[in-house]
N, C-alpha and C. Protein backbone atom coordinates (compact mmCIF):
# COMPACT_ATOMS: atom_id res chain seq x y z
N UNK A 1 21.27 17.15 21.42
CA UNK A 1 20.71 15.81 21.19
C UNK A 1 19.85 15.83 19.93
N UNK A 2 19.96 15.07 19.33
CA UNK A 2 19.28 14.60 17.73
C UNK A 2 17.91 14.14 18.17
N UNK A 3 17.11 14.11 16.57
CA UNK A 3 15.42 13.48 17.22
C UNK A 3 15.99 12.26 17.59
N UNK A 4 16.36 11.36 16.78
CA UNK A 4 16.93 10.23 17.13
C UNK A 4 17.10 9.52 18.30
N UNK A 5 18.02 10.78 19.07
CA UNK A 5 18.39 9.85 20.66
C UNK A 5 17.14 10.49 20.81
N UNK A 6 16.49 11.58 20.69
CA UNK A 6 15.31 12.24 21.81
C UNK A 6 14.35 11.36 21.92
N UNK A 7 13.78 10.26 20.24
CA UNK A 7 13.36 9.42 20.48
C UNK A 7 13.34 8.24 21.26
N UNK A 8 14.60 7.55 20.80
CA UNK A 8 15.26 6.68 21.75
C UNK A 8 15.42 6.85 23.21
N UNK A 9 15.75 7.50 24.04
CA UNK A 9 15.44 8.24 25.33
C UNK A 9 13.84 7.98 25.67
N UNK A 10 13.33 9.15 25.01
CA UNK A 10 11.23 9.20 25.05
C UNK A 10 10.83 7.62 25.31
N UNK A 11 10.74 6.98 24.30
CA UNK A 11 10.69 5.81 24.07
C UNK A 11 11.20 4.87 25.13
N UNK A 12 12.28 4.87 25.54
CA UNK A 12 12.99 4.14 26.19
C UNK A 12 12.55 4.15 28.14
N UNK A 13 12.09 5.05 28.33
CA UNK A 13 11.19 5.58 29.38
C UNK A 13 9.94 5.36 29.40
N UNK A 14 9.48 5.15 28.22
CA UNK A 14 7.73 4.97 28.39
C UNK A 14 7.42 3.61 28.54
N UNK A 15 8.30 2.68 27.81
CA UNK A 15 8.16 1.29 27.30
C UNK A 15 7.52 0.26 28.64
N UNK A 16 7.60 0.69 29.54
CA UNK A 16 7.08 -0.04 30.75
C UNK A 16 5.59 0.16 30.87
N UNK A 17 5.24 1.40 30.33
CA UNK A 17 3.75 1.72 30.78
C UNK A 17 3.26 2.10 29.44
N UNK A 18 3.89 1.79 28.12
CA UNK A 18 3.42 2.43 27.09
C UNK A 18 1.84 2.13 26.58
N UNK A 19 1.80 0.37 26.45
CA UNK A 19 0.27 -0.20 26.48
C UNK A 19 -0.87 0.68 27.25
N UNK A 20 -1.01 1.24 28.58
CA UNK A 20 -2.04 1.19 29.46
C UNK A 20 -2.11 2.82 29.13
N UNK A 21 -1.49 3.41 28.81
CA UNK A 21 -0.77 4.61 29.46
C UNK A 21 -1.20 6.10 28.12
N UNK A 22 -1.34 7.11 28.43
CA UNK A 22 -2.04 7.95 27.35
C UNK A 22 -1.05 8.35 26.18
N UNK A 23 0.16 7.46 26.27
CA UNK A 23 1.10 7.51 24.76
C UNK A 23 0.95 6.74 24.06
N UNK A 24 0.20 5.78 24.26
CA UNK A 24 -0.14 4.85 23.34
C UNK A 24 -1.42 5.09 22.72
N UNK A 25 -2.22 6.33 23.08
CA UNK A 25 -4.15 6.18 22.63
C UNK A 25 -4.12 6.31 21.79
N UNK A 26 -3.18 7.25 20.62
CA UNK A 26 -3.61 7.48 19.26
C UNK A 26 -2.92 6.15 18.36
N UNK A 27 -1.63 5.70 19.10
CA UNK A 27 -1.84 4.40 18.14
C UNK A 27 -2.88 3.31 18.10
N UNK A 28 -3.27 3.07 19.32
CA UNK A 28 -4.41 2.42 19.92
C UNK A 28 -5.54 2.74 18.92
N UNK A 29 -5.99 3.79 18.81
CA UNK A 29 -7.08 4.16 17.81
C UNK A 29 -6.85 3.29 16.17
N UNK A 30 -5.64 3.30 16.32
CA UNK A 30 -5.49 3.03 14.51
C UNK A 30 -5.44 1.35 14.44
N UNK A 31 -5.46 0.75 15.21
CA UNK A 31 -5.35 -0.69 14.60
C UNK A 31 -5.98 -1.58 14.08
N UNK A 32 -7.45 -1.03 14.43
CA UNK A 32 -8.65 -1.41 13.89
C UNK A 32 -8.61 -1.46 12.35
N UNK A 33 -8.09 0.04 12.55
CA UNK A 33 -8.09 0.33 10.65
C UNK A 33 -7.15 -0.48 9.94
N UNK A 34 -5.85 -0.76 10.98
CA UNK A 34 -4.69 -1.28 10.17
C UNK A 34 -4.99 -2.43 9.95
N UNK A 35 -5.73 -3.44 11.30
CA UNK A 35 -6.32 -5.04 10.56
C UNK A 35 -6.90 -4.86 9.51
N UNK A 36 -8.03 -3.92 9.74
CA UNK A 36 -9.03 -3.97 8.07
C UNK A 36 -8.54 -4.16 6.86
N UNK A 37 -7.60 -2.96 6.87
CA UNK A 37 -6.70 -3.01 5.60
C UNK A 37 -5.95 -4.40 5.52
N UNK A 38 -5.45 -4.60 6.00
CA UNK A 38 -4.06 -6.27 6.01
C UNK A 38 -5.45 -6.93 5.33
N UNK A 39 -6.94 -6.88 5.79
CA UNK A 39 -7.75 -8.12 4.88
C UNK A 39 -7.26 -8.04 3.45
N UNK A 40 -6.89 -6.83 2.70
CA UNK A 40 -6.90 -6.67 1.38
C UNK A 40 -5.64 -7.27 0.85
N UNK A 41 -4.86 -7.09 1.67
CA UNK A 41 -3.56 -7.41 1.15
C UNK A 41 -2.88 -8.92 1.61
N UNK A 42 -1.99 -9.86 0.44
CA UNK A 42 -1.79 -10.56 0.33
C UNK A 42 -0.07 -10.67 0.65
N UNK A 43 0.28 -11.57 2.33
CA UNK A 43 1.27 -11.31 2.24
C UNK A 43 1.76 -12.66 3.11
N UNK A 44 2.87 -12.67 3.45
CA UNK A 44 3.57 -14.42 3.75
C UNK A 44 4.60 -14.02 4.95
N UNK A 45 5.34 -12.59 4.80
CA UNK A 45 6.44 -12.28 5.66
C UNK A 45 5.99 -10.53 5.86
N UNK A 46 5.81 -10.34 7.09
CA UNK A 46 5.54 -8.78 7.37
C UNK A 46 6.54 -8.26 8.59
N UNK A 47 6.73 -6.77 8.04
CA UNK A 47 8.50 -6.48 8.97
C UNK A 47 7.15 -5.44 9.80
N UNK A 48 6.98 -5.08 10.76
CA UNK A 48 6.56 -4.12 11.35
C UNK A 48 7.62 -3.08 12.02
N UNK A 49 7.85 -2.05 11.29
CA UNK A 49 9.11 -0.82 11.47
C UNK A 49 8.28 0.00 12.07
N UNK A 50 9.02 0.16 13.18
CA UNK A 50 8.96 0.97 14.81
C UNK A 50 7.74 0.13 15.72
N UNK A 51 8.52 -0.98 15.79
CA UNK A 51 7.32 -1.90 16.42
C UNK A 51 7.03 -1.49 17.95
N UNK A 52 7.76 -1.19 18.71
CA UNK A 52 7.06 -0.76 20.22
C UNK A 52 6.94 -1.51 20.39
N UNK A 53 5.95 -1.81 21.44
CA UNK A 53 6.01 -3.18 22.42
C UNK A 53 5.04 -4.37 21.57
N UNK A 54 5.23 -4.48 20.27
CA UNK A 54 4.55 -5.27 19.65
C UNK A 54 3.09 -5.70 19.61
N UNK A 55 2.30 -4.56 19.90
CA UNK A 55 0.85 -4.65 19.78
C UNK A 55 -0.03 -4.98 18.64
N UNK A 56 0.62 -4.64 17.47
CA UNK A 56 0.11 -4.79 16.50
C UNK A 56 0.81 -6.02 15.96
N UNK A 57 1.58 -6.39 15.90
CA UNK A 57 2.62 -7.97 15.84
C UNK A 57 1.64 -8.80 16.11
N UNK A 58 1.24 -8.86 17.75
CA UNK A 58 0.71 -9.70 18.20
C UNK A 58 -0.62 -9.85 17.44
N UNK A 59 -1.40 -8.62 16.99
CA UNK A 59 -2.67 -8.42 16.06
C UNK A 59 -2.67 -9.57 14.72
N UNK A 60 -1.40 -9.46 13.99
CA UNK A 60 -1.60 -9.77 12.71
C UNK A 60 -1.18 -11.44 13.47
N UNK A 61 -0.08 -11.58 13.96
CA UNK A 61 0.29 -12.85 14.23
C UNK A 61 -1.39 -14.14 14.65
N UNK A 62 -2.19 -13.32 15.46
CA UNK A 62 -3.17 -14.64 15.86
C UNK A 62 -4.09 -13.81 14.89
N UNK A 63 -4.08 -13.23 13.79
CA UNK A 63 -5.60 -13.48 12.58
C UNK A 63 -4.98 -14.22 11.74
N UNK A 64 -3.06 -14.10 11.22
CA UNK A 64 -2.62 -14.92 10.19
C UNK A 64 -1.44 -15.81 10.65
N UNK A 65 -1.58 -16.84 11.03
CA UNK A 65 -1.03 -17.68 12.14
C UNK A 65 0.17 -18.20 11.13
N UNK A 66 0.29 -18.59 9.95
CA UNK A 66 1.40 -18.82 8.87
C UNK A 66 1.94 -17.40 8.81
N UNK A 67 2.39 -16.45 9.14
CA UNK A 67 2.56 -15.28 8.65
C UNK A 67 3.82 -15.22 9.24
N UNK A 68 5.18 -14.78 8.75
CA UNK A 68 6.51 -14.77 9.08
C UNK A 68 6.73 -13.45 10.35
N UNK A 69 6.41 -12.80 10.90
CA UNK A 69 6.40 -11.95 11.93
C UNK A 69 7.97 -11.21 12.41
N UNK A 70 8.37 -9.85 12.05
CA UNK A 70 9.72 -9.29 12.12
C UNK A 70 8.93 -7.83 12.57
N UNK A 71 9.84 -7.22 13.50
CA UNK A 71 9.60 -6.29 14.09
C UNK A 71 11.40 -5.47 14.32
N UNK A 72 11.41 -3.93 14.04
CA UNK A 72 12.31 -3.17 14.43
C UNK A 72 11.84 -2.25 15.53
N UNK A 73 12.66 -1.61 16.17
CA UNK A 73 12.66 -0.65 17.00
C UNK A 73 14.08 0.26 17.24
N UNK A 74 13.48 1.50 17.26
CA UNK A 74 14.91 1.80 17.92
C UNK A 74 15.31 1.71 19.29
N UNK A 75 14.40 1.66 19.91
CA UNK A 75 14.53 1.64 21.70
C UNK A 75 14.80 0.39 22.16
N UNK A 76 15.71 0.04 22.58
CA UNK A 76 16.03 -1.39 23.41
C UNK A 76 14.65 -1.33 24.28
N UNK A 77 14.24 -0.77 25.00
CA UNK A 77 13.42 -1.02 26.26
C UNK A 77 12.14 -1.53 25.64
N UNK A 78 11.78 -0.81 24.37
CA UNK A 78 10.47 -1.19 23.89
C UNK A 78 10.52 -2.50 22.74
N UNK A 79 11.73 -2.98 22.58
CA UNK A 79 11.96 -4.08 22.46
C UNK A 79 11.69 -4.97 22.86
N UNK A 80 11.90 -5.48 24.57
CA UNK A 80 12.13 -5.98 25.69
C UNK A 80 11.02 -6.04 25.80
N UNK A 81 10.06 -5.28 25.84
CA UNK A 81 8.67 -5.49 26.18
C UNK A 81 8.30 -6.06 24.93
N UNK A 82 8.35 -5.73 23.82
CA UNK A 82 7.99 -6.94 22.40
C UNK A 82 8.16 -8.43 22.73
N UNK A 83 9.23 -8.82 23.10
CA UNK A 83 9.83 -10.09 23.46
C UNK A 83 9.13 -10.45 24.80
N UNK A 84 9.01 -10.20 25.15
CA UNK A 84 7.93 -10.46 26.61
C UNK A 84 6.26 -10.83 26.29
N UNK A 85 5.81 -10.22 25.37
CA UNK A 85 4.62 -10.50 24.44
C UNK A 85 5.04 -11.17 23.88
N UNK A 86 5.52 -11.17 22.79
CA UNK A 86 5.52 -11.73 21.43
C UNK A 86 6.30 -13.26 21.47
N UNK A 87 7.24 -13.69 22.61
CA UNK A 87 7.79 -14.46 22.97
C UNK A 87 8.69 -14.93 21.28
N UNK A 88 7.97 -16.26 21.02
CA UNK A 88 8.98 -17.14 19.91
C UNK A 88 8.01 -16.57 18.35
N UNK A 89 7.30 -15.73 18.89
CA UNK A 89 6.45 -15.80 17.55
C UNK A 89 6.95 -14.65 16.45
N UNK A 90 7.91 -13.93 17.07
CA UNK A 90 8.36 -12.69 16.13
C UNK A 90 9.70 -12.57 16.16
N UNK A 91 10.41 -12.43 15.35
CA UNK A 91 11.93 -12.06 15.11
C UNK A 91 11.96 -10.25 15.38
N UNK A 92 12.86 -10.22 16.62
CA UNK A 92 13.00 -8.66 16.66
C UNK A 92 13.96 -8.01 16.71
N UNK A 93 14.30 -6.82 16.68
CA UNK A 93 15.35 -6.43 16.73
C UNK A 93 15.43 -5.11 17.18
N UNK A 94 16.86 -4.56 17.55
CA UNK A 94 16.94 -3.01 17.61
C UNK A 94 17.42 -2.36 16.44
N UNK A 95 16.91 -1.44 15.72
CA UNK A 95 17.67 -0.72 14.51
C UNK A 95 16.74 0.50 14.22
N UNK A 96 17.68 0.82 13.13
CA UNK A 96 17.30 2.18 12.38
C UNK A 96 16.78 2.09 11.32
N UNK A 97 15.39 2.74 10.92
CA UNK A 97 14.65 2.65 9.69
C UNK A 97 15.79 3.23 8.26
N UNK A 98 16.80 3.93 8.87
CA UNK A 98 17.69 4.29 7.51
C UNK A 98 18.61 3.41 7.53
N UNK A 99 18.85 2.19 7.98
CA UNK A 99 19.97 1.35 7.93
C UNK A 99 19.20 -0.20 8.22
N UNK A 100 17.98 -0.55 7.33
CA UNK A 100 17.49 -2.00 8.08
C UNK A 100 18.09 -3.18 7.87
N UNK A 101 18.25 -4.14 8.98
CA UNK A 101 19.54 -5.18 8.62
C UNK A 101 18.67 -6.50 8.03
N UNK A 102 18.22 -6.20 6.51
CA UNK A 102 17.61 -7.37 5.76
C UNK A 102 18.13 -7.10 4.38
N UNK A 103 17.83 -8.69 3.55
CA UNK A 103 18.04 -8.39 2.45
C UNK A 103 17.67 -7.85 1.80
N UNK A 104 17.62 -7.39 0.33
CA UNK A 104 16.55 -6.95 -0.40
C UNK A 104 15.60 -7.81 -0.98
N UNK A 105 14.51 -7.24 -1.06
CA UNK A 105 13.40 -8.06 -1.93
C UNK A 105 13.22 -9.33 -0.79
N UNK A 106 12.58 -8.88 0.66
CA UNK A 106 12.69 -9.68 1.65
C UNK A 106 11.15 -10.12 2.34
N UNK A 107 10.74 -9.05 2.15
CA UNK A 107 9.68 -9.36 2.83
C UNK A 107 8.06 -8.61 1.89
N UNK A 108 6.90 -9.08 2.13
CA UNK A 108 5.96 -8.92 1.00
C UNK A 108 5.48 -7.94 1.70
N UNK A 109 5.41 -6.94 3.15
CA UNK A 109 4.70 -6.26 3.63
C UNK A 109 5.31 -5.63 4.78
N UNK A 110 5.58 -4.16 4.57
CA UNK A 110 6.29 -3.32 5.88
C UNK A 110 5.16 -2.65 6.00
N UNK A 111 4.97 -2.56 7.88
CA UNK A 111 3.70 -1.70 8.14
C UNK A 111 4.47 -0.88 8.96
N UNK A 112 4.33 0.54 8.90
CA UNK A 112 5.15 1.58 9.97
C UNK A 112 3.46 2.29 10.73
N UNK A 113 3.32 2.23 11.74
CA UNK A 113 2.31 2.84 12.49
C UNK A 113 3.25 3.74 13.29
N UNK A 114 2.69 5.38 12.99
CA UNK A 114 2.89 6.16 14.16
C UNK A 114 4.24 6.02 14.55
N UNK A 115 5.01 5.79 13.83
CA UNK A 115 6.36 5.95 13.87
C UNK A 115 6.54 6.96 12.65
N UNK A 116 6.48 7.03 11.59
CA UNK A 116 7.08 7.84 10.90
C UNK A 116 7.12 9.24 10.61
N UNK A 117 6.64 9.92 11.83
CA UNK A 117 6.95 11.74 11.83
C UNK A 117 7.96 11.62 12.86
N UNK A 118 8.45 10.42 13.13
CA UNK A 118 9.84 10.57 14.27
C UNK A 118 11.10 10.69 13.69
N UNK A 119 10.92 10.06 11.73
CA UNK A 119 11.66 9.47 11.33
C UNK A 119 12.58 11.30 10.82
N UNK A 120 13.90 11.44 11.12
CA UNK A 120 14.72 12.98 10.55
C UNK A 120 15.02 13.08 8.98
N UNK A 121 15.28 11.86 8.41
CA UNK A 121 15.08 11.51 6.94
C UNK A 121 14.31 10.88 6.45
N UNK A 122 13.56 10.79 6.12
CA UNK A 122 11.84 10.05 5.42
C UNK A 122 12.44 9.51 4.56
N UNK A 123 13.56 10.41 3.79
CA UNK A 123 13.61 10.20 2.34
C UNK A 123 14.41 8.69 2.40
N UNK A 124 15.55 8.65 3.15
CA UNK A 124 16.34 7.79 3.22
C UNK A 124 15.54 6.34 3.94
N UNK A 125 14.93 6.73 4.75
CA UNK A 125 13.73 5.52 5.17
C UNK A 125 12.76 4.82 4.18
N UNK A 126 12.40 5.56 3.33
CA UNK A 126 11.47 4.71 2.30
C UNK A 126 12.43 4.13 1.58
N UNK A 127 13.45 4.77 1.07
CA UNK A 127 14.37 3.86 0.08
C UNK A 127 14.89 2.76 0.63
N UNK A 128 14.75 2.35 1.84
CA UNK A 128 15.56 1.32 2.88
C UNK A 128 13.71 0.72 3.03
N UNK A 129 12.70 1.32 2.99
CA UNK A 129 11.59 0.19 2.88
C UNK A 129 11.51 -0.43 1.32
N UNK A 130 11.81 0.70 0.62
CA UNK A 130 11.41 -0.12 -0.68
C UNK A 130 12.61 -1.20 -1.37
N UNK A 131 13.87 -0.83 -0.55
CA UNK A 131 14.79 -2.14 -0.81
C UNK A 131 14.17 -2.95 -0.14
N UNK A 132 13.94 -3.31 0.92
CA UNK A 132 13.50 -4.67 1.68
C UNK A 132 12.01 -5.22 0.61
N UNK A 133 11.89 -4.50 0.09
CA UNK A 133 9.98 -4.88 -0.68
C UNK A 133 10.09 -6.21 -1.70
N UNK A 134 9.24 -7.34 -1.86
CA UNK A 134 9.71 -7.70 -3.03
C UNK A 134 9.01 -7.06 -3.63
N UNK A 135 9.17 -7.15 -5.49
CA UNK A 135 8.60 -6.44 -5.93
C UNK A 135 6.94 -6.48 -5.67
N UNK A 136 6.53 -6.23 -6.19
CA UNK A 136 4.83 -5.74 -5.70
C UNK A 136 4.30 -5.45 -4.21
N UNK A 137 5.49 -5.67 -3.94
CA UNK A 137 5.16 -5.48 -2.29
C UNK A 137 4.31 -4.24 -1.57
N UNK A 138 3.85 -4.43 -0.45
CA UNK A 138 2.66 -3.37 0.17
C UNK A 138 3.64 -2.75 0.89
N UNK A 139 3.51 -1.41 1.35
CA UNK A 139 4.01 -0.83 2.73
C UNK A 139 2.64 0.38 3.07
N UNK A 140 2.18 -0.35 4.19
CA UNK A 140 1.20 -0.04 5.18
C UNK A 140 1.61 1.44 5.97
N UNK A 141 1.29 2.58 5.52
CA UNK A 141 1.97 3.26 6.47
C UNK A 141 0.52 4.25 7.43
N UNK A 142 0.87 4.19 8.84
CA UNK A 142 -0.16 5.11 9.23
C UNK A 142 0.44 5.79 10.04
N UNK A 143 0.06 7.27 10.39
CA UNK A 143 0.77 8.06 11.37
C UNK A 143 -0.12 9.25 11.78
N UNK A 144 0.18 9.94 12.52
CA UNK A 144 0.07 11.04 12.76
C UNK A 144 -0.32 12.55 11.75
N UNK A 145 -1.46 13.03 12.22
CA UNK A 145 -1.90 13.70 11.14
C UNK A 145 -2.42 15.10 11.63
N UNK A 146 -3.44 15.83 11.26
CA UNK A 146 -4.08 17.16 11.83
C UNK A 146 -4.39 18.35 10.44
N UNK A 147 -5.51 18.79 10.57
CA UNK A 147 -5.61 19.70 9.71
C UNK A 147 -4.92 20.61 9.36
N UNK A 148 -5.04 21.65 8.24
CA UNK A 148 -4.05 22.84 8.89
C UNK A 148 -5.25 24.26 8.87
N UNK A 149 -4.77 25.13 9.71
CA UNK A 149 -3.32 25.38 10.10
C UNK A 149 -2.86 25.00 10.92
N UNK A 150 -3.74 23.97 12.24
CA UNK A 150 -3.16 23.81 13.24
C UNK A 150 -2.07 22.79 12.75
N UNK A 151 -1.59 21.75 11.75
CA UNK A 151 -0.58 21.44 11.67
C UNK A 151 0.61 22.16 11.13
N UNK A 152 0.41 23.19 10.42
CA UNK A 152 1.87 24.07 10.21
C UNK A 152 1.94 24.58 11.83
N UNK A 153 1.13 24.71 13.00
CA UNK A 153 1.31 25.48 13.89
C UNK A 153 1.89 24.27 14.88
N UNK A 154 1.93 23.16 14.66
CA UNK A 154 2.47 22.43 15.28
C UNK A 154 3.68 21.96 14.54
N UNK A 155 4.35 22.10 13.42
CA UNK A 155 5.59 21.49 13.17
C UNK A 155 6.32 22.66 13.19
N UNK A 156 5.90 24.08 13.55
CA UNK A 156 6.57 25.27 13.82
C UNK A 156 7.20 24.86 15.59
N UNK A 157 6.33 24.33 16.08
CA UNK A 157 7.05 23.98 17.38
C UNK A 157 7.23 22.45 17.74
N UNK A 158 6.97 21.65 17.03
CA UNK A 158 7.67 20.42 17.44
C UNK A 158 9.18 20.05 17.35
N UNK A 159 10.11 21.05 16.64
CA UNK A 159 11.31 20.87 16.70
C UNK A 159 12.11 20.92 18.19
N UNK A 160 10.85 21.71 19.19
CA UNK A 160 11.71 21.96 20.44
C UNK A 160 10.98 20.91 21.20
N UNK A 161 10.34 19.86 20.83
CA UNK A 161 9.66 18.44 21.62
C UNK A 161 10.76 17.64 21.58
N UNK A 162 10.63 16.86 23.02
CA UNK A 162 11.76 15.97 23.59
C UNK A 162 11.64 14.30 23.67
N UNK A 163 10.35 14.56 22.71
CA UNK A 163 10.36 13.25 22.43
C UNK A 163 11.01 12.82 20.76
N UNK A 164 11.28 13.53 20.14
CA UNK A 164 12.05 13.27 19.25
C UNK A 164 11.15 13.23 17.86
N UNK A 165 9.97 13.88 17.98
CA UNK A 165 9.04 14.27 16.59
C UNK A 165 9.41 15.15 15.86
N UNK A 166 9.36 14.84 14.85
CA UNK A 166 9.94 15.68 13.24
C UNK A 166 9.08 16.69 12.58
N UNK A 167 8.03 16.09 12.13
CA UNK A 167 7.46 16.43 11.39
C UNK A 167 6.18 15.78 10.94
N UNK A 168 4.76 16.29 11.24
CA UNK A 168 3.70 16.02 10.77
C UNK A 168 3.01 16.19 9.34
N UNK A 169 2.78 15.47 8.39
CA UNK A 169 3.01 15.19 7.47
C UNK A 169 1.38 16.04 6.51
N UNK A 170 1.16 16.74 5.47
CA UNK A 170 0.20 16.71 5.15
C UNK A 170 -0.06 14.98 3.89
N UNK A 171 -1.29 14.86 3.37
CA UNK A 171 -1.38 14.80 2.52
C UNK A 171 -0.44 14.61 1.36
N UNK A 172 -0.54 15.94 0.63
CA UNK A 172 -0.06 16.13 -0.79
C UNK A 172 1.67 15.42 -0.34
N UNK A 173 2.23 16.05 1.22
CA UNK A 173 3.70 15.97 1.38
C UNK A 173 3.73 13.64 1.27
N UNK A 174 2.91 13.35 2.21
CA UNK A 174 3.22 12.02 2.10
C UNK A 174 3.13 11.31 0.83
N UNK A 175 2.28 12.10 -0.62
CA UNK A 175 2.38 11.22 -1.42
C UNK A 175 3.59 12.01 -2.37
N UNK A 176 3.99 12.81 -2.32
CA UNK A 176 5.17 13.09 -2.90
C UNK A 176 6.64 12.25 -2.19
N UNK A 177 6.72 12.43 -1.10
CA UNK A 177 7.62 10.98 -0.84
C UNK A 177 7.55 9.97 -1.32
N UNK A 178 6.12 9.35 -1.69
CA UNK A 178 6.28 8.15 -1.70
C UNK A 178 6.73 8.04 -3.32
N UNK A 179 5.98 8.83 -4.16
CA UNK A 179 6.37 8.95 -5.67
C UNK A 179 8.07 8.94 -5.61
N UNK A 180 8.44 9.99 -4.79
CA UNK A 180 9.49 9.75 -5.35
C UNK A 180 10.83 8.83 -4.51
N UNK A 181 10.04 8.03 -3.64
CA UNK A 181 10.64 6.90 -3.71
C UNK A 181 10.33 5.97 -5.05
N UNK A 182 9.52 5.47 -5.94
CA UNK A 182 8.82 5.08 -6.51
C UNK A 182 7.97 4.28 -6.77
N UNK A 183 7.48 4.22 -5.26
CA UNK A 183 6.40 3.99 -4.69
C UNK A 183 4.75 4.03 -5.63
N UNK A 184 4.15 3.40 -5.74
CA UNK A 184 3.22 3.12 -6.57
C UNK A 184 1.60 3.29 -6.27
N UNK A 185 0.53 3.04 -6.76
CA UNK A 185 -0.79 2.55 -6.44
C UNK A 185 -0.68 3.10 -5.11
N UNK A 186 -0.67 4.55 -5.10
CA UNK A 186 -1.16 5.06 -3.49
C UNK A 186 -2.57 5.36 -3.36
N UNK A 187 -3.24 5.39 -2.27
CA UNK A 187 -3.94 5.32 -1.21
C UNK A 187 -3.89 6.26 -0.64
N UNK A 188 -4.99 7.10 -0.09
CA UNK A 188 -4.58 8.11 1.50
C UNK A 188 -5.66 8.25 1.71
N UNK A 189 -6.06 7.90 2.88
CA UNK A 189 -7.14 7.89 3.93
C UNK A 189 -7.30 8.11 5.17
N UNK A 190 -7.98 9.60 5.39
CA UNK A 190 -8.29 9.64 7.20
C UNK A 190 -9.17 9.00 7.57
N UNK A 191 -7.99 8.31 8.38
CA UNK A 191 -9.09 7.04 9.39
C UNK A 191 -9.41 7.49 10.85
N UNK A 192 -9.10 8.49 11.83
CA UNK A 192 -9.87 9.12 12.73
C UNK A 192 -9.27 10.80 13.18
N UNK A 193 -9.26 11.18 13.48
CA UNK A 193 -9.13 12.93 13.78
C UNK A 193 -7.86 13.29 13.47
N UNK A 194 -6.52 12.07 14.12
CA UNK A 194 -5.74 12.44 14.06
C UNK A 194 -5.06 11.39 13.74
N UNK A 195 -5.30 11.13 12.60
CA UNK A 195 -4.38 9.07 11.61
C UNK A 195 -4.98 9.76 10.50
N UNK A 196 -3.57 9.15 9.49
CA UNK A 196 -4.46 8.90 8.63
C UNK A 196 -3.52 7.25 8.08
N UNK A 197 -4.25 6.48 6.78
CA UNK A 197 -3.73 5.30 6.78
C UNK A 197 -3.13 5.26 5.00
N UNK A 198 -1.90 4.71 4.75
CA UNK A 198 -1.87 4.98 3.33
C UNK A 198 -1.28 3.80 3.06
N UNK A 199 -1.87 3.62 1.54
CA UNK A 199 -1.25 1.89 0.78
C UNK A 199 -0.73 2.19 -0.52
N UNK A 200 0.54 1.95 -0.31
CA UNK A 200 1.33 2.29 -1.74
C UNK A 200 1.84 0.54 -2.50
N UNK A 201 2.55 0.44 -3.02
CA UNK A 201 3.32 -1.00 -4.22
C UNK A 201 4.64 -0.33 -4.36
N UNK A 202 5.22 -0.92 -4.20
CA UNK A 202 6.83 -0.98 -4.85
C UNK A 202 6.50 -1.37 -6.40
């Protein structure tokens, strides 16, 4: 089995209890930070990639009530629970961050929370965020983080985790992706023990 389904599976099992439940605490921690940031940035249509049960959707939707609201997932189940929240206020869908079904130059703001050490190609995922970008566009990214060595000592064994995690990211590694997507005006900031939050430009 690929991270992919391991995700999809993981995911697809939690989605009933994910809100209340101790898989959700470290995203839980970060949203504070992620509203803060959205104050800075100027945007009209926001895709939220690996939306989960739309917690943070629902966040931006009642501070910016004109705001176009799109959400992906790969898990049907944590979909289902998006649409149950989020009702008429968000366009959602099931898909893959390396294959997103929009145009280009679509939307002014992709935020990925805590989804992207799930992602098996990063590389191919940013180039599929920075097609959807218009130009100047923001992509909000926050995830999963840890000092080292305990993070080389954890991506030495997260390959045999069954929830479908890849890879924990340092620093120096997330802004070299993003460069060479060509990704712009980066940002990197630890926002609590184990997040950190980064703001790049297409």
């Amino acid at each position: 089995m690929n991270a992919k389904e391991k995700s999809r599976n993981s995911f697809d099992k939690q989605a009933s209890v994910y809100d209340t439940s101790d898989y959700s605490k470290y995203p839980r921690e970060c949203y504070t930070f992620v509203m803060k940031a959205l104050a800075g940035i100027e945007f009209d249509k926001v895709l939220d990639l690996g939306c989960g049960t739309g917690a943070i959707l629902e966040q931006i939707g009642d501070t910016y009530n004109s705001a176009e609201l799109y959400g992906v997932d790969l898990s049907e189940n944590m979909i289902e629970q998006a649409k149950w929240r989020l009702e008429s206020k968000a366009t959602l869908s099931t898909g893959d961050a390396e294959n997103l079904p929009f145009a280009d130059n679509d939307f002014d703001l992709v935020c990925c929370v805590e989804s992207f050490h799930h992602y098996p190609n990063p590389d191919k995922a940013l180039l599929e965020i920075s097609r959807i970008l218009k130009p100047n566009g923001t992509l909000l990214l926050c995830d999963t983080w840890s000092r080292a060595p305990i993070r080389q000592i954890m991506n030495l064994f997260i390959r045999f985790s069954d929830d479908g995690d890849v890879h924990i990211y340092s620093e120096r590694e997330v802004m070299r992706l993003l460069e060479k997507t060509g990704l712009t005006h980066i940002t990197w900031t630890q926002i609590t023990n184990h997040a950190y939050l980064c703001i790049s430009k297409k």
